[in-house]
Protein backbone atom coordinates (compact mmCIF):
# COMPACT_ATOMS: atom_id res chain seq x y z
CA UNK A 1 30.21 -42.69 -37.08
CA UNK A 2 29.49 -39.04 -36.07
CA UNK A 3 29.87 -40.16 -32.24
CA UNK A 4 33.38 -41.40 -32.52
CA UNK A 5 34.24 -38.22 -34.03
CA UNK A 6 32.91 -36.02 -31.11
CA UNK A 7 34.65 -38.53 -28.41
CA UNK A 8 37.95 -37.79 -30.15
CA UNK A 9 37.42 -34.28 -29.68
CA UNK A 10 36.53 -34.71 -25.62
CA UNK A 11 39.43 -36.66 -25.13
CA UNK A 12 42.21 -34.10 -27.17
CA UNK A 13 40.33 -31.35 -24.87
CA UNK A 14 40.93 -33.37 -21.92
CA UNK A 15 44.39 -34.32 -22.72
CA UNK A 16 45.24 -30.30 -23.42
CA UNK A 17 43.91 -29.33 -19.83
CA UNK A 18 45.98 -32.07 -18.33
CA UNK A 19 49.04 -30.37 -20.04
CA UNK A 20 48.25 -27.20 -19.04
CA UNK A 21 48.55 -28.27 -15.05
CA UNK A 22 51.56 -30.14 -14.89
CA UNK A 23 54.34 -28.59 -12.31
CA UNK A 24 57.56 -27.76 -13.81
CA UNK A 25 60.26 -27.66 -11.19
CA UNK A 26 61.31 -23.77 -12.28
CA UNK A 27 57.82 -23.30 -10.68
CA UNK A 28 57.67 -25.16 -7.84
CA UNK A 29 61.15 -23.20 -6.90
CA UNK A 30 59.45 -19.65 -7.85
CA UNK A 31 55.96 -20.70 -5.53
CA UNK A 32 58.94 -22.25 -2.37
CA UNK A 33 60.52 -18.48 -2.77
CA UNK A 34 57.51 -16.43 -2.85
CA UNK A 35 55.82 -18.26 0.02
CA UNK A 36 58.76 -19.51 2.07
CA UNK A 37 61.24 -16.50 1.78
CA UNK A 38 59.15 -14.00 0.88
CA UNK A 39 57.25 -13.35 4.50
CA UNK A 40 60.58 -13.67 5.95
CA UNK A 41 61.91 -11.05 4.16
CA UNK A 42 58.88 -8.85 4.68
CA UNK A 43 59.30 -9.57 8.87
CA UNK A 44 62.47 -8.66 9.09
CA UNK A 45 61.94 -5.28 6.69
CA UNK A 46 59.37 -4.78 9.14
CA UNK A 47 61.12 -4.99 12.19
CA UNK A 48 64.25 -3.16 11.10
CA UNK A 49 61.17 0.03 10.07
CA UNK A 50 60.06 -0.43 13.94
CA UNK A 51 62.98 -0.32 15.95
CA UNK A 52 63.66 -3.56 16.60
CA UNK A 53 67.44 -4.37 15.62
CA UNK A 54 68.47 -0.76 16.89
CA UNK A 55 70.85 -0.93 20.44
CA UNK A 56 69.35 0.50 23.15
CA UNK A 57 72.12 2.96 24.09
């Protein structure tokens, strides 16, 4: 009897970690913007600091 108890207890362990990963679409759209727009952002702030969009005249 006292091994069924401690496989019930693995398995709600188990079944909490697998709740904990799950992706959530309000994440997956904060990890696109971060790592999609996000450099993009940073270039062109960086190339604006240097010079870059400024007319030669």
């Amino acid at each position: 009897m006292p091994s069924k108890k401690s496989q019930k207890k693995i398995n709600s362990k188990l079944n909490d970690s697998a709740e904990e990963n799950i992706t959530t679409p309000k994440t997956a759209k904060i990890v696109l913007f971060v790592f999609g727009v996000g450099p993009l952002i940073l270039m062109g702030l960086f190339l604006f600091s240097n010079g870059f969009f400024s007319s030669p005249l």
